[in-house]
PDB file of N, CA and C in Angstrom:
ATOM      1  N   UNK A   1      49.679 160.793  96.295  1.00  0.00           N
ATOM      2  CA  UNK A   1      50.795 160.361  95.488  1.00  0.00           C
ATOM      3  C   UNK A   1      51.695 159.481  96.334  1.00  0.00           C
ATOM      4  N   UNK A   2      52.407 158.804  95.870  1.00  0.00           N
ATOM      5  CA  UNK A   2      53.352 157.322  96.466  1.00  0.00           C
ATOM      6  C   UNK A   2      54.496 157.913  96.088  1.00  0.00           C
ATOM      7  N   UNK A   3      55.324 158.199  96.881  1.00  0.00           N
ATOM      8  CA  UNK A   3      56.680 157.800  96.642  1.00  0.00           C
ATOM      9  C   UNK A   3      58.136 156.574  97.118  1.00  0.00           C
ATOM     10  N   UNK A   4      58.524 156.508  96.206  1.00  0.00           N
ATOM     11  CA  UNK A   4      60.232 155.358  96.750  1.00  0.00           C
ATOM     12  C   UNK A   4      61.302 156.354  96.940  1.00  0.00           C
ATOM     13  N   UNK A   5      62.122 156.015  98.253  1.00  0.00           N
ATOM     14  CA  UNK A   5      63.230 156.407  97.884  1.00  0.00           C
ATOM     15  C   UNK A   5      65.072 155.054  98.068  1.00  0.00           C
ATOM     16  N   UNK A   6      65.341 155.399  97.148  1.00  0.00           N
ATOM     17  CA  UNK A   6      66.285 154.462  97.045  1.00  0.00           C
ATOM     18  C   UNK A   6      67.848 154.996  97.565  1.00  0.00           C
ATOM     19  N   UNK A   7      68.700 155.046  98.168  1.00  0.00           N
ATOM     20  CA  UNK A   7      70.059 155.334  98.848  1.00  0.00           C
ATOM     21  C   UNK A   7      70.981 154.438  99.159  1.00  0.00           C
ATOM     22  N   UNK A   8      72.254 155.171  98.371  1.00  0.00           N
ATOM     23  CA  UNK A   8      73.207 153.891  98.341  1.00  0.00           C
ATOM     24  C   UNK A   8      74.283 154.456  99.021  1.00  0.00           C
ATOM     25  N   UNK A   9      75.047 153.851  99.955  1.00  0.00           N
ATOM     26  CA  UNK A   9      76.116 154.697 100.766  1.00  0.00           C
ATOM     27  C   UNK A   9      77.590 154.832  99.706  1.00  0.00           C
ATOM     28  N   UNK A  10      77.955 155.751  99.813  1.00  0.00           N
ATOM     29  CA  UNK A  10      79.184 156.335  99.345  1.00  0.00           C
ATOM     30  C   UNK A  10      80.532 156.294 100.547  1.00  0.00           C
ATOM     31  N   UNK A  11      80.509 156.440 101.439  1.00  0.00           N
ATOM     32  CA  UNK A  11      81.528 156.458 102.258  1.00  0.00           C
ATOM     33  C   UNK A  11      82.361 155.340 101.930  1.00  0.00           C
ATOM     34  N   UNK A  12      82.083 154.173 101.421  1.00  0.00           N
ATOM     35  CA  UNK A  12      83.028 153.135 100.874  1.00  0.00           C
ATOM     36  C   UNK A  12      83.300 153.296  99.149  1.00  0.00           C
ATOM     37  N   UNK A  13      82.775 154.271  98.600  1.00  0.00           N
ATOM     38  CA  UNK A  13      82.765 154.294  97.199  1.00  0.00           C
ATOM     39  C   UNK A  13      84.246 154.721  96.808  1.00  0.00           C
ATOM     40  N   UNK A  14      84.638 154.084  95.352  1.00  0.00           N
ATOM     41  CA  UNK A  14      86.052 154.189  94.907  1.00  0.00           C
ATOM     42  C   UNK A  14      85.636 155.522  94.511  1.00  0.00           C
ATOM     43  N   UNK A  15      87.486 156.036  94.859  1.00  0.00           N
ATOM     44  CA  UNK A  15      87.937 157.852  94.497  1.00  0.00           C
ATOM     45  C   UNK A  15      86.458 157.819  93.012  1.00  0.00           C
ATOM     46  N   UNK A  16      86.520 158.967  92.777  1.00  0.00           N
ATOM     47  CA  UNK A  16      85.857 159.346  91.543  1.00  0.00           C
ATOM     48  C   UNK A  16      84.420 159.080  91.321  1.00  0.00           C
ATOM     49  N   UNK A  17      83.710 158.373  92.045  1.00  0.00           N
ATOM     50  CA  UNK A  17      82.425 157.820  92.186  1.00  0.00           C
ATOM     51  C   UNK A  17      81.635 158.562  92.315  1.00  0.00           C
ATOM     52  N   UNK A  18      81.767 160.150  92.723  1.00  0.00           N
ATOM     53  CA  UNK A  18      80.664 160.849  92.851  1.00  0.00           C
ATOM     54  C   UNK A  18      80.547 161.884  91.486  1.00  0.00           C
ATOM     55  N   UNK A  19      81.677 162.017  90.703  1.00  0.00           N
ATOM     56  CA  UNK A  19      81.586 162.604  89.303  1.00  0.00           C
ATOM     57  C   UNK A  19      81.161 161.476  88.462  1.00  0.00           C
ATOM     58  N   UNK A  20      81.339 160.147  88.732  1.00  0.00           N
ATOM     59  CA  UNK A  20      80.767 158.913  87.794  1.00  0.00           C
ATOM     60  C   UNK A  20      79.126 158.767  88.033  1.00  0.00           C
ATOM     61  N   UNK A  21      78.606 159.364  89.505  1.00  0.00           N
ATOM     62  CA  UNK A  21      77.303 159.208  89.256  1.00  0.00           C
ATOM     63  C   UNK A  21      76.710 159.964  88.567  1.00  0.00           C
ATOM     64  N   UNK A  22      76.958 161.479  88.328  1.00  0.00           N
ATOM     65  CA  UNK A  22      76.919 162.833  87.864  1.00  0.00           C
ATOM     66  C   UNK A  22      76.517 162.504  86.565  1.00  0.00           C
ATOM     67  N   UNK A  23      77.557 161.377  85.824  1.00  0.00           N
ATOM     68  CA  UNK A  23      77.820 161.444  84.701  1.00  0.00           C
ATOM     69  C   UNK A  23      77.270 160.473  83.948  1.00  0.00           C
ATOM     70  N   UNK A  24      77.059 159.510  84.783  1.00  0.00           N
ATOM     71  CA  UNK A  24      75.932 158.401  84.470  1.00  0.00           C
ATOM     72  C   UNK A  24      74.101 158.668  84.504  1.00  0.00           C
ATOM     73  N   UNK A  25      73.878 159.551  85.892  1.00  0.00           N
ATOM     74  CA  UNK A  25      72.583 160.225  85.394  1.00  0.00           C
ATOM     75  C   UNK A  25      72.406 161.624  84.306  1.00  0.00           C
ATOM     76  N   UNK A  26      73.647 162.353  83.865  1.00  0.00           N
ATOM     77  CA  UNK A  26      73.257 163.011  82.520  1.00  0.00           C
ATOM     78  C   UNK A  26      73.187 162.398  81.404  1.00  0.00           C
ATOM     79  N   UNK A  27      73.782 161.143  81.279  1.00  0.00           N
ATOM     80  CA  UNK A  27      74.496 160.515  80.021  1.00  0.00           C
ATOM     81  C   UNK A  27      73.139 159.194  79.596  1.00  0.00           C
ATOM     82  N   UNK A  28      72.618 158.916  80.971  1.00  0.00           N
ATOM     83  CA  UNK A  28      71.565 157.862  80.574  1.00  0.00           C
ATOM     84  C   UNK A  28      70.211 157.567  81.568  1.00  0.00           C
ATOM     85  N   UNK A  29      70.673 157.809  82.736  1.00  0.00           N
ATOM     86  CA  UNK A  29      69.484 157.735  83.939  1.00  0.00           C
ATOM     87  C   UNK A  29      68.489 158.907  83.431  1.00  0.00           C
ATOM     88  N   UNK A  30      68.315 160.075  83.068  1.00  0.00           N
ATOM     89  CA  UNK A  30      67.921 160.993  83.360  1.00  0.00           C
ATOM     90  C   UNK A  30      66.829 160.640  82.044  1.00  0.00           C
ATOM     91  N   UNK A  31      67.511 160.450  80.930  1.00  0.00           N
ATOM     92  CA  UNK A  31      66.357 159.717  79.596  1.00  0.00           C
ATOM     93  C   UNK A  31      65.683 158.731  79.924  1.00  0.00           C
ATOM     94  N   UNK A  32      66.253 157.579  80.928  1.00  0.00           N
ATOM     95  CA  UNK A  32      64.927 156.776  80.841  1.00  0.00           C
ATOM     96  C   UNK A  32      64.079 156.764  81.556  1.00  0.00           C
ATOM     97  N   UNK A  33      64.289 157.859  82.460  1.00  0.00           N
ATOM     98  CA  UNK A  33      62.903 157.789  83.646  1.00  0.00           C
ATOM     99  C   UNK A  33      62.029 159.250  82.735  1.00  0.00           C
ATOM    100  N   UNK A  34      62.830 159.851  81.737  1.00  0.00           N
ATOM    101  CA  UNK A  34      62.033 161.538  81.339  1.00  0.00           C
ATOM    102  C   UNK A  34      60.947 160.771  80.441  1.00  0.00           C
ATOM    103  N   UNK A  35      59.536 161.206  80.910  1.00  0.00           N
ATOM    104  CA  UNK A  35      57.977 160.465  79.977  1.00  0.00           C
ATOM    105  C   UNK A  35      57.684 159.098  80.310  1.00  0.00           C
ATOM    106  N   UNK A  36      58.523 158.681  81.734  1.00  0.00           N
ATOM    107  CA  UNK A  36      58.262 157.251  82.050  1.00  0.00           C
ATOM    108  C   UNK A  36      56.513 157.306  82.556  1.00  0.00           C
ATOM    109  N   UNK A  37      55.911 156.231  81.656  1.00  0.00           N
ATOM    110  CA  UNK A  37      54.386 156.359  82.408  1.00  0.00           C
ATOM    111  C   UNK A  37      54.300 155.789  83.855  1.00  0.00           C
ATOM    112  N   UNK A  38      53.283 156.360  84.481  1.00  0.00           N
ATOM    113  CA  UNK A  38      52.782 155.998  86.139  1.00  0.00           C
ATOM    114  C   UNK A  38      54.144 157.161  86.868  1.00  0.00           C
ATOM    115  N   UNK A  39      54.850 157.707  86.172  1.00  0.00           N
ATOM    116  CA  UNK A  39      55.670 158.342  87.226  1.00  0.00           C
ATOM    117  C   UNK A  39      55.889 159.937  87.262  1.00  0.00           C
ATOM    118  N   UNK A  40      55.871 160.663  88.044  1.00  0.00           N
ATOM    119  CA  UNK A  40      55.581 162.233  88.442  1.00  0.00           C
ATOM    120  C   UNK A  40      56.569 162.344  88.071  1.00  0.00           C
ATOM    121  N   UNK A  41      57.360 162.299  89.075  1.00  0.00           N
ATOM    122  CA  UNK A  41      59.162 162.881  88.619  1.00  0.00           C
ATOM    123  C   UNK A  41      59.786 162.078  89.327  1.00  0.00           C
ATOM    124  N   UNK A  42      60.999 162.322  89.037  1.00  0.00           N
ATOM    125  CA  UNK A  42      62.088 161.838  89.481  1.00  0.00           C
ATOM    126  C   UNK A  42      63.043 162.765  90.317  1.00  0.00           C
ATOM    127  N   UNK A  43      63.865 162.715  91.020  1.00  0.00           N
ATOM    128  CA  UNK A  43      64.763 163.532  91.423  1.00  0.00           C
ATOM    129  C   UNK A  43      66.555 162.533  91.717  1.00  0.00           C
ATOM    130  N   UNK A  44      67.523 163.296  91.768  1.00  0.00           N
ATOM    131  CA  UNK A  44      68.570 162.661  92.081  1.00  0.00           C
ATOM    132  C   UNK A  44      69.182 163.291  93.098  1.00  0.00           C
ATOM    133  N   UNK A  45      69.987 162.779  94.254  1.00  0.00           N
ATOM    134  CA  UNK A  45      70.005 163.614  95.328  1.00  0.00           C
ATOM    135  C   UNK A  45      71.811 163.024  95.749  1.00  0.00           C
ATOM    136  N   UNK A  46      72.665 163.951  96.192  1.00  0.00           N
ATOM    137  CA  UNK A  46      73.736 163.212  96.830  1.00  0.00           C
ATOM    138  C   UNK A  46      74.090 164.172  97.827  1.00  0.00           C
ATOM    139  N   UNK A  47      74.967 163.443  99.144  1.00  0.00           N
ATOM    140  CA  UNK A  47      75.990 164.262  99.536  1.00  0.00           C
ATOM    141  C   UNK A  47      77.153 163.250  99.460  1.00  0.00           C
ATOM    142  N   UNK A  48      77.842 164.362  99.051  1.00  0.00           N
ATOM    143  CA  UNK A  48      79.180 163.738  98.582  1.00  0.00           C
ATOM    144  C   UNK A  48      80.170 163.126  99.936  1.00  0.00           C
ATOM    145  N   UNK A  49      80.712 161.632  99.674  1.00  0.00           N
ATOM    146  CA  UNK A  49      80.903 161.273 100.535  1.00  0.00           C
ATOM    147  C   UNK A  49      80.265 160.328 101.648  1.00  0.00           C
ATOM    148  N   UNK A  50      79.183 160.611 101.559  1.00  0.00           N
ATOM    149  CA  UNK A  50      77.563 160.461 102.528  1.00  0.00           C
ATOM    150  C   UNK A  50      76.819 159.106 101.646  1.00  0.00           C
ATOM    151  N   UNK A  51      76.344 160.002 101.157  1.00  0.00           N
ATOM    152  CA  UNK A  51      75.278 158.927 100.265  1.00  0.00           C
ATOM    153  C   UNK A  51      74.698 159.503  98.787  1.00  0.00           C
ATOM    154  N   UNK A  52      73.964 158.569  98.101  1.00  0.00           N
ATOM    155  CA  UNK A  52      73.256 159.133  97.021  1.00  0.00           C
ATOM    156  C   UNK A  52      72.042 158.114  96.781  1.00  0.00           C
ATOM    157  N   UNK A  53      70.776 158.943  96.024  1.00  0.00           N
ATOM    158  CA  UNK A  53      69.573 159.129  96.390  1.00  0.00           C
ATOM    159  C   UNK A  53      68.668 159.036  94.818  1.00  0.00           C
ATOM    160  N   UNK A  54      68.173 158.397  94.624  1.00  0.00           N
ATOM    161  CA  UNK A  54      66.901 158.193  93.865  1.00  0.00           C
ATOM    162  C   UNK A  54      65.801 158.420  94.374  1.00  0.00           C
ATOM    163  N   UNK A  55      64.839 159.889  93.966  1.00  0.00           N
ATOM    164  CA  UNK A  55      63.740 159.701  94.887  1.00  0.00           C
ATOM    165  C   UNK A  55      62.389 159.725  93.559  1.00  0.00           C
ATOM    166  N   UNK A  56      61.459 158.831  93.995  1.00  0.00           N
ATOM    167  CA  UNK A  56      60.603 159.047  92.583  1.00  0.00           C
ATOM    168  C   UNK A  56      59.150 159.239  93.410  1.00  0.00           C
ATOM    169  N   UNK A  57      58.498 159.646  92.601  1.00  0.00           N
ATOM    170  CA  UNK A  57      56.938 160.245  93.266  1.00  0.00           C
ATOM    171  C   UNK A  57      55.965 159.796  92.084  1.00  0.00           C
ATOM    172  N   UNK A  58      55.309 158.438  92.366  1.00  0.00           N
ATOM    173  CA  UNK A  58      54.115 157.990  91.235  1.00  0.00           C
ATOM    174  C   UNK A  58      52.743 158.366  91.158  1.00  0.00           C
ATOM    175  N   UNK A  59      51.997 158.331  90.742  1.00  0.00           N
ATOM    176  CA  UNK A  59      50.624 158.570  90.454  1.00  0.00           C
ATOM    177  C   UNK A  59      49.877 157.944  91.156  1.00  0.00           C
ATOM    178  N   UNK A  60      50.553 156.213  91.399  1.00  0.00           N
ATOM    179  CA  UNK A  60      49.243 155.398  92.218  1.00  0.00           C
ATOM    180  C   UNK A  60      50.542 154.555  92.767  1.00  0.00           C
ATOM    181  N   UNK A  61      49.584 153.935  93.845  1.00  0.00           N
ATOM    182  CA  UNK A  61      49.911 152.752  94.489  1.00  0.00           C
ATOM    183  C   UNK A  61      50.688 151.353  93.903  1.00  0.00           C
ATOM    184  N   UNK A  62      49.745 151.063  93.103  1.00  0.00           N
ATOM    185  CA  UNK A  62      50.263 150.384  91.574  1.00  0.00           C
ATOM    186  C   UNK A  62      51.277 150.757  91.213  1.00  0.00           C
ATOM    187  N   UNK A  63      51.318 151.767  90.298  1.00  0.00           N
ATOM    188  CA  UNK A  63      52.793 152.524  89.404  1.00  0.00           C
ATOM    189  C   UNK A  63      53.725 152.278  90.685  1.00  0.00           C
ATOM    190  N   UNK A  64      54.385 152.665  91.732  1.00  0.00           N
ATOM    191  CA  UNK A  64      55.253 152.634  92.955  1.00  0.00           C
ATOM    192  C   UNK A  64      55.147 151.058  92.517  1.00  0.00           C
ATOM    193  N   UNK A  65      54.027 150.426  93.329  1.00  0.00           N
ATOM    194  CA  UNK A  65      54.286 148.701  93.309  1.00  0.00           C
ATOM    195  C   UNK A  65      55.062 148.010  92.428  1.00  0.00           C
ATOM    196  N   UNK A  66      54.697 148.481  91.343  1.00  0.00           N
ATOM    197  CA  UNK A  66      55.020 147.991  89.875  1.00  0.00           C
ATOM    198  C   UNK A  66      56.696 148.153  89.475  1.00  0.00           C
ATOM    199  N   UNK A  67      56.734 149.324  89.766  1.00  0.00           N
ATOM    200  CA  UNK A  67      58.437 149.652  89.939  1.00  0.00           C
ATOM    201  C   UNK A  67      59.059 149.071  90.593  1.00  0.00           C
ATOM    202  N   UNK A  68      58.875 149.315  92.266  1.00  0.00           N
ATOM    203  CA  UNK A  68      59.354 148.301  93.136  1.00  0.00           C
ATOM    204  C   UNK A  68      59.900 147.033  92.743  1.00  0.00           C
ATOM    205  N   UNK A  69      58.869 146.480  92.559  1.00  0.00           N
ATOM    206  CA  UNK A  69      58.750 144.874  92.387  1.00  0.00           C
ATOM    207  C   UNK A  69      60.028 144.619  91.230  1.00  0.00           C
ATOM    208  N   UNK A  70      59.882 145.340  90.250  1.00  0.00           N
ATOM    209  CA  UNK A  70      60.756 145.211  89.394  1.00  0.00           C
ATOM    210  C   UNK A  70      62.354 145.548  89.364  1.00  0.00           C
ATOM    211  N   UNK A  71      62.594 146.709  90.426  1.00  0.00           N
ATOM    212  CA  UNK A  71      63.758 147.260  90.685  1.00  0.00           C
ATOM    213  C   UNK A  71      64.367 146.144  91.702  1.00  0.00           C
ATOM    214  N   UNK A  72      64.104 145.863  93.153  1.00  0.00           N
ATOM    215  CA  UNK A  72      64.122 145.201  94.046  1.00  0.00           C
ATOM    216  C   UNK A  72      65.318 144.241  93.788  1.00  0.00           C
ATOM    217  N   UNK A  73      64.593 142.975  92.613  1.00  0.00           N
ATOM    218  CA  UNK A  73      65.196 142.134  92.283  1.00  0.00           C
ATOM    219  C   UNK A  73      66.894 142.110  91.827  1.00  0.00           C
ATOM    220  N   UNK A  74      66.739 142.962  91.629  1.00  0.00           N
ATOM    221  CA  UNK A  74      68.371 143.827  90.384  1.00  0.00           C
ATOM    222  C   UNK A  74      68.710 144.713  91.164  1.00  0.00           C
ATOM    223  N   UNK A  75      68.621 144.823  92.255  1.00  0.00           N
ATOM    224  CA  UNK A  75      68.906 146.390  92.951  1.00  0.00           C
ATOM    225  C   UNK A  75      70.065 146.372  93.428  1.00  0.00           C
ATOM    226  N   UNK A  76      70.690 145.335  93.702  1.00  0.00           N
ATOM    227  CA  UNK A  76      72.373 144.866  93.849  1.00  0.00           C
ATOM    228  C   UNK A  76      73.582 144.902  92.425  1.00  0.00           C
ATOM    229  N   UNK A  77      72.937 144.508  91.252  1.00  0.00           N
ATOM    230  CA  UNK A  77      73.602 144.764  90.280  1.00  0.00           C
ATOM    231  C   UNK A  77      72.930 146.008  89.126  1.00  0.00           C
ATOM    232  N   UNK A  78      72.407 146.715  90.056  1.00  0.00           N
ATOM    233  CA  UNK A  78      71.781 148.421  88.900  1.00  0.00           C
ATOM    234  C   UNK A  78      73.151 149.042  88.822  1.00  0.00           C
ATOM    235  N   UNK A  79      73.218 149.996  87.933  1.00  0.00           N
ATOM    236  CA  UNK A  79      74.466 150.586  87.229  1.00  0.00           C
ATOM    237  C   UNK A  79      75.038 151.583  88.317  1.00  0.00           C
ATOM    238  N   UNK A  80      73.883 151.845  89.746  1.00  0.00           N
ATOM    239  CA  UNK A  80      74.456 152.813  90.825  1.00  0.00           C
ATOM    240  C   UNK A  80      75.538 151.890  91.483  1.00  0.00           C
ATOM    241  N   UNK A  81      74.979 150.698  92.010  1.00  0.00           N
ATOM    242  CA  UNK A  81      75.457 150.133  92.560  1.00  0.00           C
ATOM    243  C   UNK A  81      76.358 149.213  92.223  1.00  0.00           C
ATOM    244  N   UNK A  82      76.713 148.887  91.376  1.00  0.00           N
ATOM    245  CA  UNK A  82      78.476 148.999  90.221  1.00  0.00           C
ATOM    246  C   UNK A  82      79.174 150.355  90.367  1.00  0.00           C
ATOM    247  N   UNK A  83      78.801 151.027  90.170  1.00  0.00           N
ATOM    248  CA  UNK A  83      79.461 152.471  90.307  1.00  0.00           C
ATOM    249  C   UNK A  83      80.289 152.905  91.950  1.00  0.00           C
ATOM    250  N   UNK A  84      79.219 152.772  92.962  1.00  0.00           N
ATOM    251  CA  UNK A  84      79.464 152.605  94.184  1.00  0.00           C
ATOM    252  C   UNK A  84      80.262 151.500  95.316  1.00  0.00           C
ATOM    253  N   UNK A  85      80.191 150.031  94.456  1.00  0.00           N
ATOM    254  CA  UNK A  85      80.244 149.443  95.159  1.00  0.00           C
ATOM    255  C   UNK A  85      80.131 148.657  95.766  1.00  0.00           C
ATOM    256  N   UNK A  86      78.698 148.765  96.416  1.00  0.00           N
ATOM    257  CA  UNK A  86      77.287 148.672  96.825  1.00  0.00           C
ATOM    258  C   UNK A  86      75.995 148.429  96.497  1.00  0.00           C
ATOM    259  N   UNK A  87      75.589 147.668  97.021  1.00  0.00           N
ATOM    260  CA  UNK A  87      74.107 147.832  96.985  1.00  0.00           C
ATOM    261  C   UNK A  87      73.029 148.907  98.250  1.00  0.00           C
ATOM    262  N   UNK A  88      72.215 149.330  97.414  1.00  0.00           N
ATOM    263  CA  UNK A  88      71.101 150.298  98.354  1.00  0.00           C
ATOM    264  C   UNK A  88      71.437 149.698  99.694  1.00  0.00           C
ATOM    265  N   UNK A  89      71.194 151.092 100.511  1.00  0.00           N
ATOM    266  CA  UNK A  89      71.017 150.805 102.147  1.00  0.00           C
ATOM    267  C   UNK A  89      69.890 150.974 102.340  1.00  0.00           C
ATOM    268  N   UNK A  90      69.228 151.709 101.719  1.00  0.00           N
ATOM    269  CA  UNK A  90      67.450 151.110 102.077  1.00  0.00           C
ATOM    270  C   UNK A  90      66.886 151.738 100.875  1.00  0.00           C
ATOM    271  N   UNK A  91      65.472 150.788 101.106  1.00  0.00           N
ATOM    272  CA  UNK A  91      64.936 151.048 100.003  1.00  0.00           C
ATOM    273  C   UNK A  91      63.155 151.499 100.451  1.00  0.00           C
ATOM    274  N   UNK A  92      62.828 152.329 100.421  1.00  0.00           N
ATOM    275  CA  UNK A  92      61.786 153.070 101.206  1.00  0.00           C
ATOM    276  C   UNK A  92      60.744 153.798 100.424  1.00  0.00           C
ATOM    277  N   UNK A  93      59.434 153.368 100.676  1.00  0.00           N
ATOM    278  CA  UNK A  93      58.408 153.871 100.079  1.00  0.00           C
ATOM    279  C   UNK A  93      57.499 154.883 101.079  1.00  0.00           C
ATOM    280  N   UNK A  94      57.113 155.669 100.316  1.00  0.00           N
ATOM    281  CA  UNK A  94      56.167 156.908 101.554  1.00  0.00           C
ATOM    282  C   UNK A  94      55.367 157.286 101.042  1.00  0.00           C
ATOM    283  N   UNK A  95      54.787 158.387 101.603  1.00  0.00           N
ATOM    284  CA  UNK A  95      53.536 159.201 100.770  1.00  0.00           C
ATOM    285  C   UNK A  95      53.793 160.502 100.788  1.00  0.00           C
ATOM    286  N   UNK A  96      53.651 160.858  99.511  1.00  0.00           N
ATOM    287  CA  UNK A  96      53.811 161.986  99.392  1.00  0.00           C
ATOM    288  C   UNK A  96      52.292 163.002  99.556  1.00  0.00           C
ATOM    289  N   UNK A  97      52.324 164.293 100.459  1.00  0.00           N
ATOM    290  CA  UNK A  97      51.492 164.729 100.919  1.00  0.00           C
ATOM    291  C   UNK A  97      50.817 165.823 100.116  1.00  0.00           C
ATOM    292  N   UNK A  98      51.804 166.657  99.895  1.00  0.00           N
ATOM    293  CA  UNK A  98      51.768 167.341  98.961  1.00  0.00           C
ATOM    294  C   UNK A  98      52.894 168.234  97.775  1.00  0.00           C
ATOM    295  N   UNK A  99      52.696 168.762  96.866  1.00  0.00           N
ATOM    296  CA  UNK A  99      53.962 168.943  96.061  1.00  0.00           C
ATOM    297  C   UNK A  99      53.425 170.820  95.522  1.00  0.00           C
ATOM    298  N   UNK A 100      54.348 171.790  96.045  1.00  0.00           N
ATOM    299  CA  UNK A 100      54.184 172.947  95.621  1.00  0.00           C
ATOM    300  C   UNK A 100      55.309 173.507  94.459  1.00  0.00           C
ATOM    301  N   UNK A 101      54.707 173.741  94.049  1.00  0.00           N
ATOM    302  CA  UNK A 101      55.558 174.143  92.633  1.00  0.00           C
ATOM    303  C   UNK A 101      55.651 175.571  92.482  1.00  0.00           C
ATOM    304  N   UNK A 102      57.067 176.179  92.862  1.00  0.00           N
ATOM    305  CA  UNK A 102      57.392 177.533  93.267  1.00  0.00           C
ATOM    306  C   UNK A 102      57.429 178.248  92.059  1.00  0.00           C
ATOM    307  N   UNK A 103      57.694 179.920  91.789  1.00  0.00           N
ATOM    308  CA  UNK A 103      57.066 180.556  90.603  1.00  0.00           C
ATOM    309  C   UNK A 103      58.330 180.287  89.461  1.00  0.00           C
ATOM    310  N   UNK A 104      59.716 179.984  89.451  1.00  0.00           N
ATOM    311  CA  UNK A 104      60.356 179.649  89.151  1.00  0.00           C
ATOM    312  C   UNK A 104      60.461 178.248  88.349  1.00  0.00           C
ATOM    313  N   UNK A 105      59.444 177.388  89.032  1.00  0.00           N
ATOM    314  CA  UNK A 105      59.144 176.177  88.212  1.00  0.00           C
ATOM    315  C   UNK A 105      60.024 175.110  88.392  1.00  0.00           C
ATOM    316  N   UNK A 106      60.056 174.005  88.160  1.00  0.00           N
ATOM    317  CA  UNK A 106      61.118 172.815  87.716  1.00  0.00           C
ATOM    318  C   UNK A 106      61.942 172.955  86.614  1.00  0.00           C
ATOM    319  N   UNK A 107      63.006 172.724  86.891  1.00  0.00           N
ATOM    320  CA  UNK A 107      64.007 172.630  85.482  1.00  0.00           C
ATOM    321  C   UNK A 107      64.253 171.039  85.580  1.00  0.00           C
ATOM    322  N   UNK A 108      64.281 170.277  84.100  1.00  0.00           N
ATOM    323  CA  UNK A 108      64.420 169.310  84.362  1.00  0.00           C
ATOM    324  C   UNK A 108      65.816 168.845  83.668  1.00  0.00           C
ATOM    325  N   UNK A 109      66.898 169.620  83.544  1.00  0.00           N
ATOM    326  CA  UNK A 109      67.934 169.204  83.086  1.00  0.00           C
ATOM    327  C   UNK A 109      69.031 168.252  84.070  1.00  0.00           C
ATOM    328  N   UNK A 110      70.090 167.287  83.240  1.00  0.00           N
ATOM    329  CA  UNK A 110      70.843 166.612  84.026  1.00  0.00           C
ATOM    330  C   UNK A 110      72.323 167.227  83.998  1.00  0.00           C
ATOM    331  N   UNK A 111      72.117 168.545  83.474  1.00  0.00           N
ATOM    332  CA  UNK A 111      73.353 169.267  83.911  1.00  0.00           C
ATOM    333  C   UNK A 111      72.640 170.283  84.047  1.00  0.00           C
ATOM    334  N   UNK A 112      73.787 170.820  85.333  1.00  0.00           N
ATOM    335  CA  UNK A 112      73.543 172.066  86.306  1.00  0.00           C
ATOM    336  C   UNK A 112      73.107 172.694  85.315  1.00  0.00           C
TER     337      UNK A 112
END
């Protein structure tokens, strides 16, 4: 499996920016990646203050490529990076090795 991960720094982000990301991935991020084809999951990751985190895990080489290529271009004006500020501090693809799925399972909601 392929994964991206995308991170945008917060330490320069205006007051309120970390309840605006909160509220932007329950309100709309979280629907358009849920049944996106070529893609495993998604995850959203922050520390407050620090940074925040798009991490996605695809099926193939392709699906990752395909995203990429397409995000890349716009990755300065995506709705994180209005929100923040900023544009991504890096933008990083890996491999994912393996994925264990504990007895508890995934919840895939965008509120706690």
């Amino acid at each position: 499996m392929k994964g991206l991960s995308v991170r945008w720094p917060l330490a320069q982000a205006p007051s309120g920016a970390e309840q605006e990301l909160r509220d932007y991935v329950a309100d709309s991020s979280h629907a358009r990646f849920s049944g996106m084809s070529g893609l495993r999951f998604k995850t959203w990751r922050m520390r407050e203050g620090e940074w925040f985190e798009g991490t996605y895990v695809f099926v193939s080489d392709e699906a990752r490529a395909e995203f990429e290529a397409g995000f890349r271009p716009g990755a300065d004006d995506s709705p994180v990076s209005k929100i923040v500020g900023a544009g991504p501090e890096s933008i990083e693809p890996f491999e994912v090795v393996a994925i264990a799925e504990g007895w508890d399972g995934f919840s895939s909601s965008a509120r706690g």
